[in-house]
C-alpha atoms as a PDB file:
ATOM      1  CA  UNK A   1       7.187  19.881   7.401  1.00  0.00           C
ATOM      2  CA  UNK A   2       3.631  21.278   7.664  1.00  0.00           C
ATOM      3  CA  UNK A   3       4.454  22.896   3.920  1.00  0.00           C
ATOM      4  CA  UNK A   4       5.254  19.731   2.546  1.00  0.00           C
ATOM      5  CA  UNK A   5       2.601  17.484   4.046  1.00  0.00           C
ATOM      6  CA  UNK A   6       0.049  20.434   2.247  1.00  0.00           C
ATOM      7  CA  UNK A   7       2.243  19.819  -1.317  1.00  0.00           C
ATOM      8  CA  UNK A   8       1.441  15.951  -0.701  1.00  0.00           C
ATOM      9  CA  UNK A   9      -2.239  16.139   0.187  1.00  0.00           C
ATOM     10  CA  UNK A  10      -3.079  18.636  -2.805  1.00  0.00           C
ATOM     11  CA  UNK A  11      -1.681  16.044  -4.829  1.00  0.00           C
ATOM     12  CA  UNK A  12      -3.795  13.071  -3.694  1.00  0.00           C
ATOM     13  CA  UNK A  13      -6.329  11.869  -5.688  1.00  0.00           C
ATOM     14  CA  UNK A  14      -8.446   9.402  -3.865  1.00  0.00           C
ATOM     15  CA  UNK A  15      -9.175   6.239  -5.781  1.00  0.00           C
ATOM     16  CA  UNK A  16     -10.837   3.396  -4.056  1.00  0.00           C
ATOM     17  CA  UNK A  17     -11.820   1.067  -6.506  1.00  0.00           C
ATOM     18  CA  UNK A  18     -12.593  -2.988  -6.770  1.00  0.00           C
ATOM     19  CA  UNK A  19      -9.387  -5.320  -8.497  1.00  0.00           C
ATOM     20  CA  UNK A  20      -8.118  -8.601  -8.794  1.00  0.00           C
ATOM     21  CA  UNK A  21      -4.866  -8.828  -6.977  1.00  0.00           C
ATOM     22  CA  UNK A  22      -1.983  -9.641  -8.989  1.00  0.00           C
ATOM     23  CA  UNK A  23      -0.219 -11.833  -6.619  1.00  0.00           C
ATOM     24  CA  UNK A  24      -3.021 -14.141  -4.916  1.00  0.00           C
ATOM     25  CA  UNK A  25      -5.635 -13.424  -7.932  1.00  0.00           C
ATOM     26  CA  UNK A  26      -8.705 -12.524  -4.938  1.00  0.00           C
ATOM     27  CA  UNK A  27     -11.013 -10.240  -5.661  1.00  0.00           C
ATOM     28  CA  UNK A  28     -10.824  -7.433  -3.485  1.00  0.00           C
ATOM     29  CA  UNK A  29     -13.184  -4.646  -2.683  1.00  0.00           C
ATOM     30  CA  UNK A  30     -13.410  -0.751  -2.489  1.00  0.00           C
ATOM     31  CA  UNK A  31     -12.340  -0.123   1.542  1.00  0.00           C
ATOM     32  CA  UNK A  32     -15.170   2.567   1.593  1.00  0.00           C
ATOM     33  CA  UNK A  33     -12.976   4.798   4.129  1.00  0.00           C
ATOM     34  CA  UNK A  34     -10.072   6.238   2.400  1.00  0.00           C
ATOM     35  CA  UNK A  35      -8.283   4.749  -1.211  1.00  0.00           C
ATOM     36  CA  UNK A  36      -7.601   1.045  -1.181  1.00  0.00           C
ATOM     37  CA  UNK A  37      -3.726   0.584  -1.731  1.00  0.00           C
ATOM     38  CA  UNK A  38      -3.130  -3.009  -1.185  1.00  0.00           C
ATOM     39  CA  UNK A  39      -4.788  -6.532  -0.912  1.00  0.00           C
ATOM     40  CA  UNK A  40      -6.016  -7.263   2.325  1.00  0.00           C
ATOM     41  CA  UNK A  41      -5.384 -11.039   1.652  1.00  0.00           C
ATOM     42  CA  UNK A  42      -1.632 -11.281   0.789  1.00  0.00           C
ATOM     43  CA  UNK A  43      -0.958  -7.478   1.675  1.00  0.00           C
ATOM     44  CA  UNK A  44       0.667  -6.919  -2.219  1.00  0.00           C
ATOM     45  CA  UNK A  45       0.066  -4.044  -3.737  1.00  0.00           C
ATOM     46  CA  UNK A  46       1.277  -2.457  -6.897  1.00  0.00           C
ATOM     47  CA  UNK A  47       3.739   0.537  -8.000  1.00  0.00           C
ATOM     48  CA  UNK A  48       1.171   2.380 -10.023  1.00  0.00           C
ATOM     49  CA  UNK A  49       1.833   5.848  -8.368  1.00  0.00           C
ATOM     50  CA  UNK A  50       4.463   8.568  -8.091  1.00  0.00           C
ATOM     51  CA  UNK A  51       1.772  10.981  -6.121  1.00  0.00           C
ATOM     52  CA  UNK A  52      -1.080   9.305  -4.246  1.00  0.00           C
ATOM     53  CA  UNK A  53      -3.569   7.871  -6.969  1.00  0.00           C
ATOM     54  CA  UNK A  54      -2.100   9.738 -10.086  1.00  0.00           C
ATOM     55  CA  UNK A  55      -1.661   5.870 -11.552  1.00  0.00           C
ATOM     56  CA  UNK A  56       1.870   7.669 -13.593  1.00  0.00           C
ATOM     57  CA  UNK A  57       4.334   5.264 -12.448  1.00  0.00           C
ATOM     58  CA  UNK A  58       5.493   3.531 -15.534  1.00  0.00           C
ATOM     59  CA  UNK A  59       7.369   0.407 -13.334  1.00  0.00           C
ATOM     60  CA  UNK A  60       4.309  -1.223 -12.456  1.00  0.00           C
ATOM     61  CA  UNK A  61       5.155  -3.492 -10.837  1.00  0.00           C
ATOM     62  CA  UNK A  62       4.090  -6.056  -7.602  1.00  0.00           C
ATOM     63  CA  UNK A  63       5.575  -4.404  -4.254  1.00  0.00           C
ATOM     64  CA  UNK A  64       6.067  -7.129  -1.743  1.00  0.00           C
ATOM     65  CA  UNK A  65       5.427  -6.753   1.735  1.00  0.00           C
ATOM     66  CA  UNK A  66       8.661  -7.055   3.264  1.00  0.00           C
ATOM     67  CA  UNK A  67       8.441  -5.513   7.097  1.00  0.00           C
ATOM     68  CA  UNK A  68       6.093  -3.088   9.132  1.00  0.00           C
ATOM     69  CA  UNK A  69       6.654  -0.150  10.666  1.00  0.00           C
ATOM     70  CA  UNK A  70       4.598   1.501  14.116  1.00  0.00           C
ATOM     71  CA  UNK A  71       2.699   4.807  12.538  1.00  0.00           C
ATOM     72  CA  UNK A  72       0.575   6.663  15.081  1.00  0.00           C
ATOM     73  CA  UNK A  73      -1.937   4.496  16.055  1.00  0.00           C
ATOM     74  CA  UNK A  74      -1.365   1.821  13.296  1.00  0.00           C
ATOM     75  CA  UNK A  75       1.526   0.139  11.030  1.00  0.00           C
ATOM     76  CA  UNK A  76       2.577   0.808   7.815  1.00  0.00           C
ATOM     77  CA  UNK A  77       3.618  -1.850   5.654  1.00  0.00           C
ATOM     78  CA  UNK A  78       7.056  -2.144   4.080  1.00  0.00           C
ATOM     79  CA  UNK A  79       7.360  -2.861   0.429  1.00  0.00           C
ATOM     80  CA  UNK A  80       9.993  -3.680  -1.981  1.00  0.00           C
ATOM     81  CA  UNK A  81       9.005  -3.132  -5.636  1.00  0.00           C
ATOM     82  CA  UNK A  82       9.742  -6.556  -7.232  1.00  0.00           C
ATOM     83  CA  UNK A  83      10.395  -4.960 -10.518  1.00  0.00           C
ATOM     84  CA  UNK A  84      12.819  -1.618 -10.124  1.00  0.00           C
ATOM     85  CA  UNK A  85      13.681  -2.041  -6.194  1.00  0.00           C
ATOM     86  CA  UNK A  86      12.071   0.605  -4.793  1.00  0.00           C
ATOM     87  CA  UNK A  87      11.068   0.875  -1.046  1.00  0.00           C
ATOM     88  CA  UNK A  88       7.315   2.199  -0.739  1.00  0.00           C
ATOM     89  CA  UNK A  89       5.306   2.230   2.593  1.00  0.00           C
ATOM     90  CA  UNK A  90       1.349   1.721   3.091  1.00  0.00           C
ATOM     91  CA  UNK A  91      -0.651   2.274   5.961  1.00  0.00           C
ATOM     92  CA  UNK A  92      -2.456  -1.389   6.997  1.00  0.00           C
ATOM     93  CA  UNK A  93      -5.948  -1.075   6.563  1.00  0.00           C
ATOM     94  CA  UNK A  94      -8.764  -2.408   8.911  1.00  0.00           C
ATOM     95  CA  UNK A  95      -9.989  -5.617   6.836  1.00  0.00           C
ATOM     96  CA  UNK A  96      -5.932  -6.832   6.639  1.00  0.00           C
ATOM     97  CA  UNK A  97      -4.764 -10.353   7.607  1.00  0.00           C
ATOM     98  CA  UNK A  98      -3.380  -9.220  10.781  1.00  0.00           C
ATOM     99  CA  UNK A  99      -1.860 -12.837  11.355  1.00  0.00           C
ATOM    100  CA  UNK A 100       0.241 -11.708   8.134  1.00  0.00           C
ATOM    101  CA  UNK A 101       0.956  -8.536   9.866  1.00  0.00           C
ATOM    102  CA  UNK A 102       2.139 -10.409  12.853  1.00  0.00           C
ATOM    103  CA  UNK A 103       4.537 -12.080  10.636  1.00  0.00           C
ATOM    104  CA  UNK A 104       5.935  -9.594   8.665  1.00  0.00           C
ATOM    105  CA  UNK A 105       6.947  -8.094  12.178  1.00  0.00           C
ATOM    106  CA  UNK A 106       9.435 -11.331  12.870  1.00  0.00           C
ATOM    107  CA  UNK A 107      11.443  -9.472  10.349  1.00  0.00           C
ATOM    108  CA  UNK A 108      12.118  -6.252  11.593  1.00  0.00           C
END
């Protein structure tokens, strides 16, 4: 485990950068903290990356959030990839909707 953690981190590349969300069109700021993955608005996010922040996933497309999941200290979000299907997980960040949060847990 410890191995493979290392192999994930040396492949991060850290981007935290302004955009326009594709889903609810806000604009959404840098976090400041760590890479921004998602909008804290609607919680979307996009399936850009195969590695954290190497932007090489050709799909590219909108990954609903669909449930959360308990991680340490904080959730993760659940997404499905609306485009190709594929399950991706985020952790929540401090500035999300946490009434959306709340919601996506009557799923689980």
């Amino acid at each position: 485990m410890f191995i493979h953690y290392n192999l994930i981190m040396k492949r991060f590349n850290m981007i935290d950068e302004n955009f326009i969300c594709e889903n609810c069109h806000k604009e959404v700021s840098k976090l400041g903290y760590t890479a921004r993955d998602h909008c804290p608005y609607c919680l979307y996010s996009k399936h850009v990356d195969i590695n954290p922040g190497d932007r090489s996933n050709p799909c590219k497309g909108l990954l609903k959030p669909i449930g959360i999941e308990k991680y340490k200290d904080t959730f993760k979000i659940i997404y499905k990839c609306t485009k190709c299907g594929e399950i991706h997980k985020n952790i929540m960040a401090n500035d999300d909707d946490y009434d959306l949060i709340i919601e996506l847990s009557k799923y689980e």
